[in-house]
Protein backbone atom coordinates (compact mmCIF):
# COMPACT_ATOMS: atom_id res chain seq x y z
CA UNK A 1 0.00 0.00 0.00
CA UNK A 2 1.28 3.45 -0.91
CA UNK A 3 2.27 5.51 2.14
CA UNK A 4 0.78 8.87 0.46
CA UNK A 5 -2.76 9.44 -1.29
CA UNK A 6 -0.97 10.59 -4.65
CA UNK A 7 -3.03 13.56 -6.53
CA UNK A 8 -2.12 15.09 -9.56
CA UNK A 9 -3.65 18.15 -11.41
CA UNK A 10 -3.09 18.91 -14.71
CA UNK A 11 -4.57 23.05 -15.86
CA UNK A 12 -6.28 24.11 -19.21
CA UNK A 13 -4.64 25.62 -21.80
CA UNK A 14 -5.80 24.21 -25.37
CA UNK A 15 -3.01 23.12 -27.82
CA UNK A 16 -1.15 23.97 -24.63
CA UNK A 17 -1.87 21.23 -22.55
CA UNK A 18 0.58 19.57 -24.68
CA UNK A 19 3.43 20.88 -22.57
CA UNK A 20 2.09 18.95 -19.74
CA UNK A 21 1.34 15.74 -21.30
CA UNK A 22 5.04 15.87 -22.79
CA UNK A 23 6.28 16.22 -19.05
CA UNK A 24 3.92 13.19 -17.80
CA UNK A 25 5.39 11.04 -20.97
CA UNK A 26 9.15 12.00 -18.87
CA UNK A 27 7.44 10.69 -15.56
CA UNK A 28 5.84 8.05 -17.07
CA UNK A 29 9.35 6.70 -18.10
CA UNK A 30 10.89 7.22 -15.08
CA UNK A 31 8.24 4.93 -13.18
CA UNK A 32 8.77 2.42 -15.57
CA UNK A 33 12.51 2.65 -14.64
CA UNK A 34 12.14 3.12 -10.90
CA UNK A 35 9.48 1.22 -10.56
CA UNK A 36 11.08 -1.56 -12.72
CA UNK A 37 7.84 -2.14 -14.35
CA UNK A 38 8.34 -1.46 -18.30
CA UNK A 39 4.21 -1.58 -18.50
CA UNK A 40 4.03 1.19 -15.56
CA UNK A 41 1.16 3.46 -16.07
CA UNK A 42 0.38 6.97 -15.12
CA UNK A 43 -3.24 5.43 -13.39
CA UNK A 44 -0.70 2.75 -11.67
CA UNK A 45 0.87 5.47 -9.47
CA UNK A 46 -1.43 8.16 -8.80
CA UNK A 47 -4.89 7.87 -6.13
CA UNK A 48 -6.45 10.84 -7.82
CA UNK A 49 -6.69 12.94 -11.23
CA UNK A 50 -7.75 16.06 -11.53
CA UNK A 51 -8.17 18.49 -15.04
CA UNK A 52 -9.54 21.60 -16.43
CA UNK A 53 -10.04 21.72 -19.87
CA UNK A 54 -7.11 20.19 -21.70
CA UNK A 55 -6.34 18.62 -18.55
CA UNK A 56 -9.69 17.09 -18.11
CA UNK A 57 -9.32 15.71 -21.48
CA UNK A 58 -5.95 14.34 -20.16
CA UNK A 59 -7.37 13.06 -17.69
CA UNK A 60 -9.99 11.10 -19.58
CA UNK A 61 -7.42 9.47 -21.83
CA UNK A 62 -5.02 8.57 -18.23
CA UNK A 63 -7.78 6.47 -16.80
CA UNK A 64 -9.77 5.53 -19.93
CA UNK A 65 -10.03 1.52 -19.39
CA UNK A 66 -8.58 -1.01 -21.98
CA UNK A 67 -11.56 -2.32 -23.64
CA UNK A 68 -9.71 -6.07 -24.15
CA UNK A 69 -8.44 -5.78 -20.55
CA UNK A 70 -10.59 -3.37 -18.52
CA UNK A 71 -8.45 -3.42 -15.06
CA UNK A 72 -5.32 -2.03 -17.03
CA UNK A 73 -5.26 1.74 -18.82
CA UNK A 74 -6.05 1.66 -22.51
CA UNK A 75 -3.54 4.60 -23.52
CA UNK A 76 -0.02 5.64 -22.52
CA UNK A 77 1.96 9.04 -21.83
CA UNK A 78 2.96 9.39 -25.50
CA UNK A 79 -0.61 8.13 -26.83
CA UNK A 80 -2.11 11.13 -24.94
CA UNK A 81 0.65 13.62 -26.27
CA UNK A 82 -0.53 12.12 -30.00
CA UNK A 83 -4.17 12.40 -29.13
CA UNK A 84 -3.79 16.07 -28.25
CA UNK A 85 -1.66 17.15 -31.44
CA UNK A 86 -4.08 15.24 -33.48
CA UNK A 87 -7.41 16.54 -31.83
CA UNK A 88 -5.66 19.72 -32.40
CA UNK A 89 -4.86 19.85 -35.84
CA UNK A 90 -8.56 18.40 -36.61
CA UNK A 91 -10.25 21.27 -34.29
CA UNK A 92 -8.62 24.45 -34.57
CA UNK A 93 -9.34 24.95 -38.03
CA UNK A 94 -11.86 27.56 -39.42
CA UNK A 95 -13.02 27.99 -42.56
CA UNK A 96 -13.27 31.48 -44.31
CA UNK A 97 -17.07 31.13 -43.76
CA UNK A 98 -17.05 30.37 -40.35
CA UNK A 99 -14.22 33.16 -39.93
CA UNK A 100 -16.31 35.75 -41.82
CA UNK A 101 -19.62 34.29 -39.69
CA UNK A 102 -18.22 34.68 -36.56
CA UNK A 103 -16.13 37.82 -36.73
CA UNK A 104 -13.09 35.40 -35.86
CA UNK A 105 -15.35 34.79 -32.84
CA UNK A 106 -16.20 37.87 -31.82
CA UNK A 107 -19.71 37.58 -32.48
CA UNK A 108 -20.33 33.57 -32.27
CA UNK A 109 -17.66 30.69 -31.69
CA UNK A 110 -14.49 30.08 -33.44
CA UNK A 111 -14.77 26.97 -34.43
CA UNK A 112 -17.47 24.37 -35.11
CA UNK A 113 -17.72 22.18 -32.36
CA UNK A 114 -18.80 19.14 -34.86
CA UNK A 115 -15.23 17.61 -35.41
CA UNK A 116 -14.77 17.88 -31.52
CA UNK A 117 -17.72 15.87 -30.32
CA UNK A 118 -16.84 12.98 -33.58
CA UNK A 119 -13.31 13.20 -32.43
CA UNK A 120 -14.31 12.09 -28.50
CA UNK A 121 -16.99 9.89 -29.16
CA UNK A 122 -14.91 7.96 -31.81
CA UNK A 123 -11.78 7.55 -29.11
CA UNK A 124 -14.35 7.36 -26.04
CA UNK A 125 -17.21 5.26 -27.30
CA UNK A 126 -19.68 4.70 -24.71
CA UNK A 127 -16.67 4.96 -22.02
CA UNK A 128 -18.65 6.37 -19.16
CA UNK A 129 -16.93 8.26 -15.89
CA UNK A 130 -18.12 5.26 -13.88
CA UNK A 131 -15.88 3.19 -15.36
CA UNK A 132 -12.78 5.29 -15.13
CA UNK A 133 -9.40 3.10 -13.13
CA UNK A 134 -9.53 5.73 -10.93
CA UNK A 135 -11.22 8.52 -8.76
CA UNK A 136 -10.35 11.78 -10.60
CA UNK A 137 -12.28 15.21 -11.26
CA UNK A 138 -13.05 16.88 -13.94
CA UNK A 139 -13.97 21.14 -13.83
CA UNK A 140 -16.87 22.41 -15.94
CA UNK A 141 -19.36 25.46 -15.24
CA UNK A 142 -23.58 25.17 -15.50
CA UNK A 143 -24.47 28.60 -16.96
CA UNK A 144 -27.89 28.00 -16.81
CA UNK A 145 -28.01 26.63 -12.69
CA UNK A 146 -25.04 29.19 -12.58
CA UNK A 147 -22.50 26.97 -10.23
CA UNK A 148 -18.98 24.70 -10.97
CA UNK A 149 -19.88 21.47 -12.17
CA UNK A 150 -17.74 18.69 -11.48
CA UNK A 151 -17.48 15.47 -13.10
CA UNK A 152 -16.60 13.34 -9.67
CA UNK A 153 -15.74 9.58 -10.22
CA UNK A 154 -16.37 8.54 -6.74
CA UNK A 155 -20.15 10.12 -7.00
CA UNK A 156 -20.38 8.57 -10.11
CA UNK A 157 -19.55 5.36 -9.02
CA UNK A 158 -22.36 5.65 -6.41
CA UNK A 159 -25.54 7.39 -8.21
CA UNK A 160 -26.20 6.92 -11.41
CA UNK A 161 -27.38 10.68 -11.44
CA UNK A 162 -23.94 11.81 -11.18
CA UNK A 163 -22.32 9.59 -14.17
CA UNK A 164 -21.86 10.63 -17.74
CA UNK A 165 -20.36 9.44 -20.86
CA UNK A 166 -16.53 10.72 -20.94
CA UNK A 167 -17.06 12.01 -24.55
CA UNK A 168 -19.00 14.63 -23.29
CA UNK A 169 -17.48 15.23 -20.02
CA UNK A 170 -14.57 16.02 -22.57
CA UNK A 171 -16.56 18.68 -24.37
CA UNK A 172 -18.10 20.24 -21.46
CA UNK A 173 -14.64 21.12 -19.89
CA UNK A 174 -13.38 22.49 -23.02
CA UNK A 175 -15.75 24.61 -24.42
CA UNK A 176 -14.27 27.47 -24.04
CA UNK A 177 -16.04 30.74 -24.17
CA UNK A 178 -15.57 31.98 -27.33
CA UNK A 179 -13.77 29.56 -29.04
CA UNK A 180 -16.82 26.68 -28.84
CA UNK A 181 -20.61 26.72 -28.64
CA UNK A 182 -21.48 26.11 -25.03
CA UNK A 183 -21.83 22.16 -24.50
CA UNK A 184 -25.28 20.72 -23.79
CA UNK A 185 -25.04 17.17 -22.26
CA UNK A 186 -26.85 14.17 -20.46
CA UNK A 187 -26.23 12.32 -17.58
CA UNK A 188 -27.00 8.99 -18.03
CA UNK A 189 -30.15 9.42 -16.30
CA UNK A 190 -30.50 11.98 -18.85
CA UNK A 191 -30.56 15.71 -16.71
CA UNK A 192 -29.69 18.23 -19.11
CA UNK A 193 -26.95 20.56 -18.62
CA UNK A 194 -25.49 23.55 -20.69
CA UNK A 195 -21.85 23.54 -19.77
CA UNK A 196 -18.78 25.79 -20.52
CA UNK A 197 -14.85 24.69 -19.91
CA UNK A 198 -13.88 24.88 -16.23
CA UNK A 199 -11.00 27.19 -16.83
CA UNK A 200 -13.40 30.19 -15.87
CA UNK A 201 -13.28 29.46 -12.45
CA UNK A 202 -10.71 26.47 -11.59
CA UNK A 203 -8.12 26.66 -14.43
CA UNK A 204 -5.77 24.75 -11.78
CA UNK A 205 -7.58 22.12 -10.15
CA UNK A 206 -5.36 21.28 -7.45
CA UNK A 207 -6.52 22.61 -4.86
CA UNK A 208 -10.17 21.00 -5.80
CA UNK A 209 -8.57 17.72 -5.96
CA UNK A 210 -7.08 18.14 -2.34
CA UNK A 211 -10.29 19.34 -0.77
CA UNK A 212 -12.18 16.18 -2.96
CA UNK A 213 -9.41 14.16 -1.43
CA UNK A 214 -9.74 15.64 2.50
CA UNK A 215 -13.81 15.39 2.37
CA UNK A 216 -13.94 11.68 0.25
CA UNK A 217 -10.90 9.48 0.79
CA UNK A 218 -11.02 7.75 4.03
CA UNK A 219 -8.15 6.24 6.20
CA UNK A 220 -8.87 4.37 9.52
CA UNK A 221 -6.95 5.33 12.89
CA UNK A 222 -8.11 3.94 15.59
CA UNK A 223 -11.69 2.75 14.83
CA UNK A 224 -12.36 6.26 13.00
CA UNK A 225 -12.95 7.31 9.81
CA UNK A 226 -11.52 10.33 8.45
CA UNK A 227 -9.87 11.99 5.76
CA UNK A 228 -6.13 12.15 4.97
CA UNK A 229 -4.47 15.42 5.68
CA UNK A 230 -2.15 17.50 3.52
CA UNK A 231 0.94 15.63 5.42
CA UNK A 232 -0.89 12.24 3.76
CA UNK A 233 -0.88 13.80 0.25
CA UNK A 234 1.72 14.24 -2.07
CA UNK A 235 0.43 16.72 -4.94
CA UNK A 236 1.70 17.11 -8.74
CA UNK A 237 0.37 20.13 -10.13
CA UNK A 238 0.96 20.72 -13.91
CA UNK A 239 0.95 24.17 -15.88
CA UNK A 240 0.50 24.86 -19.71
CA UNK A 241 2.52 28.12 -18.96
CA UNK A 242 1.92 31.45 -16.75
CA UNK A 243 1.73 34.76 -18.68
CA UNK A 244 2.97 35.36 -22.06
CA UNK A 245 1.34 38.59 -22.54
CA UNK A 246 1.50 41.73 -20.67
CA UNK A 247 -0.17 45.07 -21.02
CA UNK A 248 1.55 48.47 -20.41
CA UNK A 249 -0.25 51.04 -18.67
CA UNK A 250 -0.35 53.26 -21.16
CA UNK A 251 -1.86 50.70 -23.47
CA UNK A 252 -4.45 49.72 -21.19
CA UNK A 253 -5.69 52.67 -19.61
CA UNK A 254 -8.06 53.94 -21.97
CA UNK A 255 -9.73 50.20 -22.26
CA UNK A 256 -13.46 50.08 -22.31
CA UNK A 257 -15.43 46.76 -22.22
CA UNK A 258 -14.43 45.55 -25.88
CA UNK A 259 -10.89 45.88 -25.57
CA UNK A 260 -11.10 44.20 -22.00
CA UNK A 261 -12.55 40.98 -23.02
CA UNK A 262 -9.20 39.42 -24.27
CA UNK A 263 -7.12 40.34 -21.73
CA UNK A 264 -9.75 39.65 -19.12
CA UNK A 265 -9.99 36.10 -19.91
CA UNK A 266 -5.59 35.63 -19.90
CA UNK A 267 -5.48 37.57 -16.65
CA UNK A 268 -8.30 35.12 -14.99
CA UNK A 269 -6.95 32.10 -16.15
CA UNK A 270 -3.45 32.32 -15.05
CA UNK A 271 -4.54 34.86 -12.04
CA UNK A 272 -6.54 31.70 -10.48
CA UNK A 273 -4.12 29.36 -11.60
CA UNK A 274 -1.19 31.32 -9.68
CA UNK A 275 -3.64 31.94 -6.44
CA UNK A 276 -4.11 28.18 -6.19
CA UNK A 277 -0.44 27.59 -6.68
CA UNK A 278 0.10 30.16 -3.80
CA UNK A 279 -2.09 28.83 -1.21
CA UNK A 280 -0.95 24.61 -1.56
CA UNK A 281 2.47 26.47 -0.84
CA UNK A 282 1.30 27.89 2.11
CA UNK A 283 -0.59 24.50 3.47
CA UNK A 284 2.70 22.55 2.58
CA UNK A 285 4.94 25.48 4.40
CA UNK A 286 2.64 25.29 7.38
CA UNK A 287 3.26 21.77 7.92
CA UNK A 288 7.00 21.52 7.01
CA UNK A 289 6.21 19.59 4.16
CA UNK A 290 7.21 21.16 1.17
CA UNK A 291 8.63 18.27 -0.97
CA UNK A 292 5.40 16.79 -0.98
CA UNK A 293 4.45 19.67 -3.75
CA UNK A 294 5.61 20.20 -6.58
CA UNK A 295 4.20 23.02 -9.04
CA UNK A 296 5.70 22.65 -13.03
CA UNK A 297 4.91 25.13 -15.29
CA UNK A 298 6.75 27.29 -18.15
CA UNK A 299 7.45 30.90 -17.58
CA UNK A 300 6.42 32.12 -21.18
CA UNK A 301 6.30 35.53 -21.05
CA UNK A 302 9.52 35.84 -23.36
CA UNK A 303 8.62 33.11 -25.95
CA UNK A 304 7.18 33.78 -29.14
CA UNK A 305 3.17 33.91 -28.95
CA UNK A 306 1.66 30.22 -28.19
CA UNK A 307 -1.84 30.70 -28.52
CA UNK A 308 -4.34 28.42 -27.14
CA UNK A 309 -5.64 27.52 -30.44
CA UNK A 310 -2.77 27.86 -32.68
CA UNK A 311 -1.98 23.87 -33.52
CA UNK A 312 0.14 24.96 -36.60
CA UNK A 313 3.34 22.48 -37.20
CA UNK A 314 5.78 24.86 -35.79
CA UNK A 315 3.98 25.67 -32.56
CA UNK A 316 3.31 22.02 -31.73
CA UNK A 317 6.86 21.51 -31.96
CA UNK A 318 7.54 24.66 -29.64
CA UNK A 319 5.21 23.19 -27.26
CA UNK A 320 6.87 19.29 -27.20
CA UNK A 321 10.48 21.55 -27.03
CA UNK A 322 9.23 23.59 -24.14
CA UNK A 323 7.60 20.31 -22.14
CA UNK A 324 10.93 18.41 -22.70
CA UNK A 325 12.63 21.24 -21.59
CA UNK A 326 10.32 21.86 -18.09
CA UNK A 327 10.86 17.66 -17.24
CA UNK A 328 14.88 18.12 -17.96
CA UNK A 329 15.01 21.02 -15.82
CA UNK A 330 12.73 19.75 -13.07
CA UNK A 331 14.36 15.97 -13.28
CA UNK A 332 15.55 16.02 -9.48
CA UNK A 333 12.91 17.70 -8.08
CA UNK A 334 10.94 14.90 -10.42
CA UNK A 335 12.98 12.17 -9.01
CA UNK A 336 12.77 13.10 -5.49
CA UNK A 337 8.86 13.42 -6.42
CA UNK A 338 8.53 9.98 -7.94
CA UNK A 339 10.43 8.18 -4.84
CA UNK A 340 7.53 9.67 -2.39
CA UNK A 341 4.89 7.99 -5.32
CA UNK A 342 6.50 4.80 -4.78
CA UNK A 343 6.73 5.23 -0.90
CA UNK A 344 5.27 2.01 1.00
């Protein structure tokens, strides 16, 4: 039995998220090597999953059950990197209609959301979150009941009201604002709900996934039952990179509500992102714990412009550069990591 309950939490970012899933394909390999396991999984070593957006989908594909051998994971590290480039370069295309249409999404979304729902359902099937290898969570927002959504294994597992199908638990937490229509979906028990991507509120998850872990894991000490503690946690929190643009003062400070919505939308996503990556610091600090977190996440604010949406050939090969790069330069805080995953 592992001596920690082992989260990790992977953030939104689009074509982005591909920087994290290149790092997990570096600690997937170094589990296999540790762990002396050449079939070592992500799902093998980790208690909990938790994603926004690209890392939801991430998620999904982590813990998304062989269909031949349902107790085992049905994709690796580098299958999820592929999946994301090739979801990518499918999605985030426009045509000059639907550019004209839309205003280049001013006015209505970006991009037709048809080739992302035929994309998940044909690599998800009828996979539903019940049958996920592991308890994870999934952000997503209800516009219309007007409170965070989450896609919760563990209630899943319990009432059918609470389980979905994972292909669209994939398109709720990515429709972003702006960029897709808003997703409408059915629980199995079929409730109706009108969903937008998660990154509006919990862009990094991690600190949901502790709380989820606090109120819903349970570990007995003498005859009671009760929740593990941050000291019982280790945490791996992944970023798809902190702000790459910035806006002078005397840029911004004739801004009226059009020009605001752009920058509105960066500032909130990495603005929550860096709050929540602020306050595990300070529960870890409290306790004297502080190698059981570790935050990775590229600084980008002097690379060239990675968009969210920009899954051209040379900025997918930025992104696997810059998420080989982030696992080199993290590799012994990543090997000091991995030893507390394999802790007995």
């Amino acid at each position: 039995m592992a001596k920690y309950t082992r989260i990790l939490s992977i953030d939104g970012g689009g074509i982005r998220g591909i920087i994290a899933a290149q790092v997990v394909v570096s600690i997937e390999s170094m589990l296999q090597q540790k762990s002396g396991n050449p079939d070592a999984r992500i799902a093998d070593y980790f208690d909990l999953i938790a994603g926004t957006s690209a890392g939801g989908i991430l998620t999904c594909i982590y813990l998304c059950p062989d269909a031949q051998n349902p107790s085992k994971p049905r994709w690796s590290a580098q299958d999820a990197v592929n999946f994301l480039i090739k979801s990518g370069r499918d999605i985030f295309k426009s045509s000059l209609w639907q550019k004209l249409r839309s205003l280049d999404g001013f006015i209505d979304e970006k991009y037709p959301s048809e080739r992302l729902e035929q994309f998940f359902l044909e690599k998800f099937k009828d996979c539903k979150l019940s049958e996920l290898l592991k308890p994870c969570l999934i952000s997503s927002y209800d516009i219309e009941r007007r409170k965070a959504h989450f896609f919760d294994q563990i209630d899943a597992q319990k009432y059918p009201a609470e389980d979905y199908f994972i292909k669209d638990i994939a398109r709720a937490t990515s429709a972003a604002p702006t960029y897709f229509e808003v997703a409408k979906i059915y629980s199995v028990t079929n409730e109706s709900y009108a969903l937008i991507d998660g990154g509006v509120f919990a862009n990094n998850p991690a600190l949901c996934a502790y709380a989820e872990v606090r109120n819903k894991f349970r570990v007995a000490e003498d005859g009671n039952h009760k929740g593990p503690t941050a000291k019982d946690m280790v945490i791996l929190s992944l970023g798809t990179g902190e702000a790459q643009k910035t806006f002078p003062y005397e840029e911004a400070k004739d801004w009226g509500q059009v020009e605001w919505v752009e920058p509105l939308i960066h500032i909130m996503m990495t603005g929550v992102a860096e709050t929540v990556n602020y306050q595990i610091i300070q529960i870890y600090d409290a306790i004297e714990r502080p190698n059981q977190y570790l935050r990775i996440t590229p600084d980008l604010i002097h690379e060239t412009p990675l968009p969210i949406d920009d899954a051209s050939e040379e900025k997918i090969s930025e992104l696997l550069r810059i998420g080989n790069e982030q696992a080199s330069k993290y590799k012994e805080q990543l090997d000091k990591f991995i030893d507390l995953l394999l802790a007995e």
